[in-house]
PDB file of N, CA and C in Angstrom:
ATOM      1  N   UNK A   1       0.846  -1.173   0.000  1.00  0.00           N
ATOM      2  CA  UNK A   1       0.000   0.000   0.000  1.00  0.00           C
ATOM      3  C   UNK A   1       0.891   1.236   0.000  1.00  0.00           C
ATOM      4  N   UNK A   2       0.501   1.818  -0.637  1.00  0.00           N
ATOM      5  CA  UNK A   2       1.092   3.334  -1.158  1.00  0.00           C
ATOM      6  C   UNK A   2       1.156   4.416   0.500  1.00  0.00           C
ATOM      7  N   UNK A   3       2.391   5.355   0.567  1.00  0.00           N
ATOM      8  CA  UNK A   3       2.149   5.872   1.275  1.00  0.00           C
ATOM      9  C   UNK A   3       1.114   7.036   1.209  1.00  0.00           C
ATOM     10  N   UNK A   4       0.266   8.053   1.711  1.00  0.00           N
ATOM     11  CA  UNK A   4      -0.261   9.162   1.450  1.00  0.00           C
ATOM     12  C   UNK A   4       0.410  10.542   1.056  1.00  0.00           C
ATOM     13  N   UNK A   5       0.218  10.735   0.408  1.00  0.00           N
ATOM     14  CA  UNK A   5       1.306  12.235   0.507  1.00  0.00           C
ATOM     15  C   UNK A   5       0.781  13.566   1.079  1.00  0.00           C
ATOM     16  N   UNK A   6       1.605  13.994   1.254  1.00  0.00           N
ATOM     17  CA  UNK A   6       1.450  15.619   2.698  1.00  0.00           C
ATOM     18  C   UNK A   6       0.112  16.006   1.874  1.00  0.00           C
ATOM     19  N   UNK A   7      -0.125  16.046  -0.042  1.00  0.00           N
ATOM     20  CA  UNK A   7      -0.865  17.142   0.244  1.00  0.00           C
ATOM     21  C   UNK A   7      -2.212  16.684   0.258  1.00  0.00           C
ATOM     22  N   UNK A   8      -2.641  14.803   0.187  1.00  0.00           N
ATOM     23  CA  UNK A   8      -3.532  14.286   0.590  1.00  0.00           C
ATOM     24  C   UNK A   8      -4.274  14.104   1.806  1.00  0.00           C
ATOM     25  N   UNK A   9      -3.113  14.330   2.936  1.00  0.00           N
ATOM     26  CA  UNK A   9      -3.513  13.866   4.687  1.00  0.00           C
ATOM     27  C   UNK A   9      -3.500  15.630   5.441  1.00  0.00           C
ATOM     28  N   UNK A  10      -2.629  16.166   5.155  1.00  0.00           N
ATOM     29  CA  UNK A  10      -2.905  17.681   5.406  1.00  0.00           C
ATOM     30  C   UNK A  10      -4.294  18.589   5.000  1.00  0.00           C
ATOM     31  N   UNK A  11      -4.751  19.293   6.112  1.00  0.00           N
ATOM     32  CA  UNK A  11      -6.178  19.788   5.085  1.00  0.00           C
ATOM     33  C   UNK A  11      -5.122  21.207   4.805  1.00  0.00           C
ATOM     34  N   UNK A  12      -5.676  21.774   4.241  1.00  0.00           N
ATOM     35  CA  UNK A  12      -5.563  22.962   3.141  1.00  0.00           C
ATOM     36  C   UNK A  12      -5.421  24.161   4.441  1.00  0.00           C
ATOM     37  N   UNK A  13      -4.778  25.176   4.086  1.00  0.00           N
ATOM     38  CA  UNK A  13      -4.595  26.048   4.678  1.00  0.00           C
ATOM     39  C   UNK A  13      -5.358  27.077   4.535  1.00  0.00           C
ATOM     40  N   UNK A  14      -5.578  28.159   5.523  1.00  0.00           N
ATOM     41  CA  UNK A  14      -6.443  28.920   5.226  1.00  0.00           C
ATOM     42  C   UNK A  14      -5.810  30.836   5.282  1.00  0.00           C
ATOM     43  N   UNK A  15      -6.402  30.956   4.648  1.00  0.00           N
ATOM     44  CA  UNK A  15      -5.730  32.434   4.130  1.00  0.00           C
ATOM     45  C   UNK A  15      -6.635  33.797   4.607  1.00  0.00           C
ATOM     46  N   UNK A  16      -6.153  34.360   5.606  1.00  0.00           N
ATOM     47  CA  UNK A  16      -7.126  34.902   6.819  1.00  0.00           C
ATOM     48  C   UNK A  16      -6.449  36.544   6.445  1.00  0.00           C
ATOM     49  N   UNK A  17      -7.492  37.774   7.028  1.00  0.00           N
ATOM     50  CA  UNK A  17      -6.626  38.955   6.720  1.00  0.00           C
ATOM     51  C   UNK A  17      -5.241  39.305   8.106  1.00  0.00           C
ATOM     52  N   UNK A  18      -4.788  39.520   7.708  1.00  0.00           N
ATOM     53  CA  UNK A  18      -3.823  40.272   8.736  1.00  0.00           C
ATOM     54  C   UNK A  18      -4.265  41.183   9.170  1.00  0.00           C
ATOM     55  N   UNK A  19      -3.933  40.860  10.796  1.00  0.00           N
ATOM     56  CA  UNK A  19      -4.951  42.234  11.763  1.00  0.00           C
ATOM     57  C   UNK A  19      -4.359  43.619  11.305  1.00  0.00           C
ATOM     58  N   UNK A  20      -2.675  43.790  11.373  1.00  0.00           N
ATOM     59  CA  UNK A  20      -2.018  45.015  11.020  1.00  0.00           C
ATOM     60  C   UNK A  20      -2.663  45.307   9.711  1.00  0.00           C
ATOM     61  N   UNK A  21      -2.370  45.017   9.066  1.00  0.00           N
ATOM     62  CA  UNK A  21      -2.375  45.922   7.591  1.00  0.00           C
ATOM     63  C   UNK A  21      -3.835  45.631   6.590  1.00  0.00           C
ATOM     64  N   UNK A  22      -3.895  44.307   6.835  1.00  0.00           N
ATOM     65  CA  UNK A  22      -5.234  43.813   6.314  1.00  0.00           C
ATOM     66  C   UNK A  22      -4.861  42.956   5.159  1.00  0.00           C
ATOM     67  N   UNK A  23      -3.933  42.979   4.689  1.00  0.00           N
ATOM     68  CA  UNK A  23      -3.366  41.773   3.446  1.00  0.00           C
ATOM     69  C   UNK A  23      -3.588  40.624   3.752  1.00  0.00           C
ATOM     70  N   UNK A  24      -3.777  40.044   2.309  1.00  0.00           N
ATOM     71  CA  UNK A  24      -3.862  38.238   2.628  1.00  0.00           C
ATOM     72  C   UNK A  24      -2.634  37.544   3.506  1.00  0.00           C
ATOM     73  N   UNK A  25      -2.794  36.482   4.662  1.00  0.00           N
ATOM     74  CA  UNK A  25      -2.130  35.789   5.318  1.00  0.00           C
ATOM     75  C   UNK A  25      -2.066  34.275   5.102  1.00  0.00           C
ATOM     76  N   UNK A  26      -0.942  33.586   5.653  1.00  0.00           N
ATOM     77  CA  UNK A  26      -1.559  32.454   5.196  1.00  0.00           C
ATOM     78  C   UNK A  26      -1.250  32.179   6.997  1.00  0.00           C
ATOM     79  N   UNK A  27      -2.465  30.971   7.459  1.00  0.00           N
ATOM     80  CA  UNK A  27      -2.701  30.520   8.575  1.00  0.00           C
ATOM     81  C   UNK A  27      -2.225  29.330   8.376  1.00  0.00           C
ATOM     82  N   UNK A  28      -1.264  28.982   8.692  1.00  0.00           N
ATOM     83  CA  UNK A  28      -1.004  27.241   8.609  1.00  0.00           C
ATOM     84  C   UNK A  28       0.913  27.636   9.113  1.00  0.00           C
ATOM     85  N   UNK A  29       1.031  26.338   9.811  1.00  0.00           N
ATOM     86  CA  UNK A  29       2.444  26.291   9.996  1.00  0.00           C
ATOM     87  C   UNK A  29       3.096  26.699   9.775  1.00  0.00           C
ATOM     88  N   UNK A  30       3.298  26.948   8.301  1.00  0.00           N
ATOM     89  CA  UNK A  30       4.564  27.414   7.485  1.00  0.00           C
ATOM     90  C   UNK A  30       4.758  28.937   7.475  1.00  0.00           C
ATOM     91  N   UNK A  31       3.976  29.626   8.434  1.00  0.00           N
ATOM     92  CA  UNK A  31       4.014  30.718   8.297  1.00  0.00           C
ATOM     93  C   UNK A  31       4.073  31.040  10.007  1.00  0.00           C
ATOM     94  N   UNK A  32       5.612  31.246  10.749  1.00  0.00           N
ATOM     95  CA  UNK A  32       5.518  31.738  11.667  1.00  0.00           C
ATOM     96  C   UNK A  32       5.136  32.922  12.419  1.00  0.00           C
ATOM     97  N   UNK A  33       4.905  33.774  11.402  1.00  0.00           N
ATOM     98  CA  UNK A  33       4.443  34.931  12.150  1.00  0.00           C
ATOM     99  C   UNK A  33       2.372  35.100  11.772  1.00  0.00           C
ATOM    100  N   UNK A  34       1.993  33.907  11.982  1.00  0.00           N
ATOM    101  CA  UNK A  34       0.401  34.054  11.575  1.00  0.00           C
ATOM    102  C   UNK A  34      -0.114  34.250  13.068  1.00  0.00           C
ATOM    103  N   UNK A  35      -1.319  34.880  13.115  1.00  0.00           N
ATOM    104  CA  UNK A  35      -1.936  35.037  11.817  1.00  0.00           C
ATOM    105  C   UNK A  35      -1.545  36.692  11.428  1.00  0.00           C
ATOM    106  N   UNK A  36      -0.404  36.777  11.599  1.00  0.00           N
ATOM    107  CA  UNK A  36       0.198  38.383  10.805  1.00  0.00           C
ATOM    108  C   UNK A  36       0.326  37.469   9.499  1.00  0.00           C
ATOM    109  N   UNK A  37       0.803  38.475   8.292  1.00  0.00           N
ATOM    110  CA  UNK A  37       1.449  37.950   6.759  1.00  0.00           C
ATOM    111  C   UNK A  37       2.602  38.469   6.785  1.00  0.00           C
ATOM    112  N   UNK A  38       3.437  38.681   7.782  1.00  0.00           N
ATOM    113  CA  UNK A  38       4.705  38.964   8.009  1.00  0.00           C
ATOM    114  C   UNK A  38       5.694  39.466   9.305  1.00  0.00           C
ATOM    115  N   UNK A  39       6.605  38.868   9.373  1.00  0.00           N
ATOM    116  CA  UNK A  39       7.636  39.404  10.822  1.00  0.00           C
ATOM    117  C   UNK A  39       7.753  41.150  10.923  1.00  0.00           C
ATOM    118  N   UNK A  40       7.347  41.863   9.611  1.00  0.00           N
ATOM    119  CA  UNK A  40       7.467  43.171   9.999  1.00  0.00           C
ATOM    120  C   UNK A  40       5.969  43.747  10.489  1.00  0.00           C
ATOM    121  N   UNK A  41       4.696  43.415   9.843  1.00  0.00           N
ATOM    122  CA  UNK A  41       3.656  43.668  10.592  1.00  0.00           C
ATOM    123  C   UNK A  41       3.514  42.947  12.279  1.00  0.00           C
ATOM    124  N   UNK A  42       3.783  41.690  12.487  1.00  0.00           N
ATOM    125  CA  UNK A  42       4.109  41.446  13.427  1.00  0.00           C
ATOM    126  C   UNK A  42       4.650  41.708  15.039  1.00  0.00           C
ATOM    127  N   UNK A  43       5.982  42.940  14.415  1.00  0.00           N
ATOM    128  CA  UNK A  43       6.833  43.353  14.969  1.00  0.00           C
ATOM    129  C   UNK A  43       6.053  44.485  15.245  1.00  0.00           C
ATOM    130  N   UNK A  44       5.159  45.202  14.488  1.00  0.00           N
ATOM    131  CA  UNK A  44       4.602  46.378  14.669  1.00  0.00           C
ATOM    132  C   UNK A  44       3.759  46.681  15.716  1.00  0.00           C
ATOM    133  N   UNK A  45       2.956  45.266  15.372  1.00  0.00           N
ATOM    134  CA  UNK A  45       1.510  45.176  16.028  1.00  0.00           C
ATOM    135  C   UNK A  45       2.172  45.245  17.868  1.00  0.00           C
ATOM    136  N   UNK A  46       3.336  44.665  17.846  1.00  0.00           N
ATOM    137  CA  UNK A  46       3.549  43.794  19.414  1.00  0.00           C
ATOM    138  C   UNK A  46       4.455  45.265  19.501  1.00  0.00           C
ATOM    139  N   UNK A  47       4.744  46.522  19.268  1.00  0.00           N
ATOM    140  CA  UNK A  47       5.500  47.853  19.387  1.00  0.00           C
ATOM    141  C   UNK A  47       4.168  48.486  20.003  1.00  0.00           C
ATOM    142  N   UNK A  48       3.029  48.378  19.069  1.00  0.00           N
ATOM    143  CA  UNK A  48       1.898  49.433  19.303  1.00  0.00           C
ATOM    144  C   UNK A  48       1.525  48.711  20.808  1.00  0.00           C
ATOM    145  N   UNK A  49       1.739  47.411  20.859  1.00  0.00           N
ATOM    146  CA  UNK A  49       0.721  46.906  22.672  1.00  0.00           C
ATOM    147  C   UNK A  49       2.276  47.710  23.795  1.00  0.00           C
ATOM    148  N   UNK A  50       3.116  47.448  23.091  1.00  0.00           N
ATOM    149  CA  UNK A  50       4.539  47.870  24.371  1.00  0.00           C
ATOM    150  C   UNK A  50       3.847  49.380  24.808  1.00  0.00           C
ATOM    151  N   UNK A  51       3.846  50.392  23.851  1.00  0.00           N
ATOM    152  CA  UNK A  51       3.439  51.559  23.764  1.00  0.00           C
ATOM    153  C   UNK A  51       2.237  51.873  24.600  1.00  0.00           C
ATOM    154  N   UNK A  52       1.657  50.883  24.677  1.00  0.00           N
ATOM    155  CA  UNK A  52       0.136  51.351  24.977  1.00  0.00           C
ATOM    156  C   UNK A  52      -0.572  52.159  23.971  1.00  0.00           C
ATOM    157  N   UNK A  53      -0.453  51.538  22.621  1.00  0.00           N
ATOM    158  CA  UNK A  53      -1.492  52.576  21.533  1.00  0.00           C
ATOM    159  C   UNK A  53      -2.484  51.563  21.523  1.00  0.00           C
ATOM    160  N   UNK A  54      -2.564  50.054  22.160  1.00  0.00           N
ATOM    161  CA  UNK A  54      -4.446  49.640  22.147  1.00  0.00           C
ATOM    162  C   UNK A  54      -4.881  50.221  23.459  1.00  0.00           C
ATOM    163  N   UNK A  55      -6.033  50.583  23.567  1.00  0.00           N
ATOM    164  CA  UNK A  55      -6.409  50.664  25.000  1.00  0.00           C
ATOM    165  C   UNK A  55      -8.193  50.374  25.090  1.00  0.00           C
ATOM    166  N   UNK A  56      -8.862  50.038  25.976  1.00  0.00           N
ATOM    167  CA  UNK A  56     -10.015  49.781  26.324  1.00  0.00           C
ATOM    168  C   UNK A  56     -10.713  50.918  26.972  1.00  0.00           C
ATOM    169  N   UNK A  57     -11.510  51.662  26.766  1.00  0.00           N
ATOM    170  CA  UNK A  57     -12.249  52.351  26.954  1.00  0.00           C
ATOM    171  C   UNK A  57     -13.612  52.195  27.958  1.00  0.00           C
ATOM    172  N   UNK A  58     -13.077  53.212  28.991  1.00  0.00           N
ATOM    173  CA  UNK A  58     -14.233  52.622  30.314  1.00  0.00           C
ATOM    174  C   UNK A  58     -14.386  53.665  30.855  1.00  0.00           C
ATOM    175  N   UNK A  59     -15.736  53.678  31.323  1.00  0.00           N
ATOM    176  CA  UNK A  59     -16.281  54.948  32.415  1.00  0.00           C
ATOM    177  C   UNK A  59     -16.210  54.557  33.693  1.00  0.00           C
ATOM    178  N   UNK A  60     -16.006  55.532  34.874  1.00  0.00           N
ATOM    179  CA  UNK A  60     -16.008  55.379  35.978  1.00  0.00           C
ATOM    180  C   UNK A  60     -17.364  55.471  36.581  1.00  0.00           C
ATOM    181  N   UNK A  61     -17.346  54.054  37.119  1.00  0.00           N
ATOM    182  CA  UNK A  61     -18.743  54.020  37.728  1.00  0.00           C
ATOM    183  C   UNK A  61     -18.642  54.837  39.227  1.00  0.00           C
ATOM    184  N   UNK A  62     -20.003  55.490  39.949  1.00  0.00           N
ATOM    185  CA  UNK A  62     -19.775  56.018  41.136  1.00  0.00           C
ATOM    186  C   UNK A  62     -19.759  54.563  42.036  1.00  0.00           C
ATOM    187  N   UNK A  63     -19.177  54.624  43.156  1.00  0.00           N
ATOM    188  CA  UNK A  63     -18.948  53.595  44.509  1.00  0.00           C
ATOM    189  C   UNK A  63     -20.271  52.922  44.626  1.00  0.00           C
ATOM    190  N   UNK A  64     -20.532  51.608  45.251  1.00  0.00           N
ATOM    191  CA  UNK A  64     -22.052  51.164  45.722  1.00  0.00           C
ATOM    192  C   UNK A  64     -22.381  52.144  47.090  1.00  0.00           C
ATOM    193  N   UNK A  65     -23.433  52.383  47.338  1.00  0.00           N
ATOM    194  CA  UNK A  65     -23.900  53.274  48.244  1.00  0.00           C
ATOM    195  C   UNK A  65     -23.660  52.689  49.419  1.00  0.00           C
ATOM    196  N   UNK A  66     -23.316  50.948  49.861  1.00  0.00           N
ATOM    197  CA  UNK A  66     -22.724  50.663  51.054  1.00  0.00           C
ATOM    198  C   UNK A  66     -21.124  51.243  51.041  1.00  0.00           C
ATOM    199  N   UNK A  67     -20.262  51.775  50.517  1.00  0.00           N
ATOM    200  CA  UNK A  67     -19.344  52.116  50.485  1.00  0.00           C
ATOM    201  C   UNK A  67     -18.961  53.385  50.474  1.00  0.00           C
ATOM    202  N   UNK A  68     -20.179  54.701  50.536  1.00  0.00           N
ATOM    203  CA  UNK A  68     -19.772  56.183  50.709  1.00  0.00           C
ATOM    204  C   UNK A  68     -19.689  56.490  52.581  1.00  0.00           C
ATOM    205  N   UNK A  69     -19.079  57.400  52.389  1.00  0.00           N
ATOM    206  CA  UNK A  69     -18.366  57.554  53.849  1.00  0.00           C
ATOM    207  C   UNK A  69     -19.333  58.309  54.255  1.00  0.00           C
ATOM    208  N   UNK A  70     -20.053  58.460  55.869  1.00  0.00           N
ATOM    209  CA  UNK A  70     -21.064  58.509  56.383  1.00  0.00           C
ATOM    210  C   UNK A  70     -20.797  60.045  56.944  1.00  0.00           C
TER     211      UNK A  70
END
């Protein structure tokens, strides 16, 4: 019996956008910097979190009313 070959037993890779820039990526192994489409978007994305340019956006709630000072 025949062996299988990689591109019979492997499923297919999938080609996702890149969060940085938005270009096609490829998602599968062979691509260490996924799901970026490259070590320089990559490098970027993980500069902008050092920086603090993502941030979450929140309002300050007032205290529960068991907790204001009497």
């Amino acid at each position: 019996m025949a062996e299988p070959r990689a591109s019979e037993s492997a499923p297919a890779a999938r080609t996702v956008n890149c969060p940085r820039c938005g270009g096609p990526s490829r998602y599968a192994p062979d691509n260490p910097s996924r799901p970026f489409c490259s070590e320089r978007c990559r490098s970027h994305d993980l500069g902008a979190w050092a920086s603090e340019a993502y941030r979450i956006g929140a309002t300050a709630e007032p205290p529960p009313e068991d907790d204001l000072p009497n």
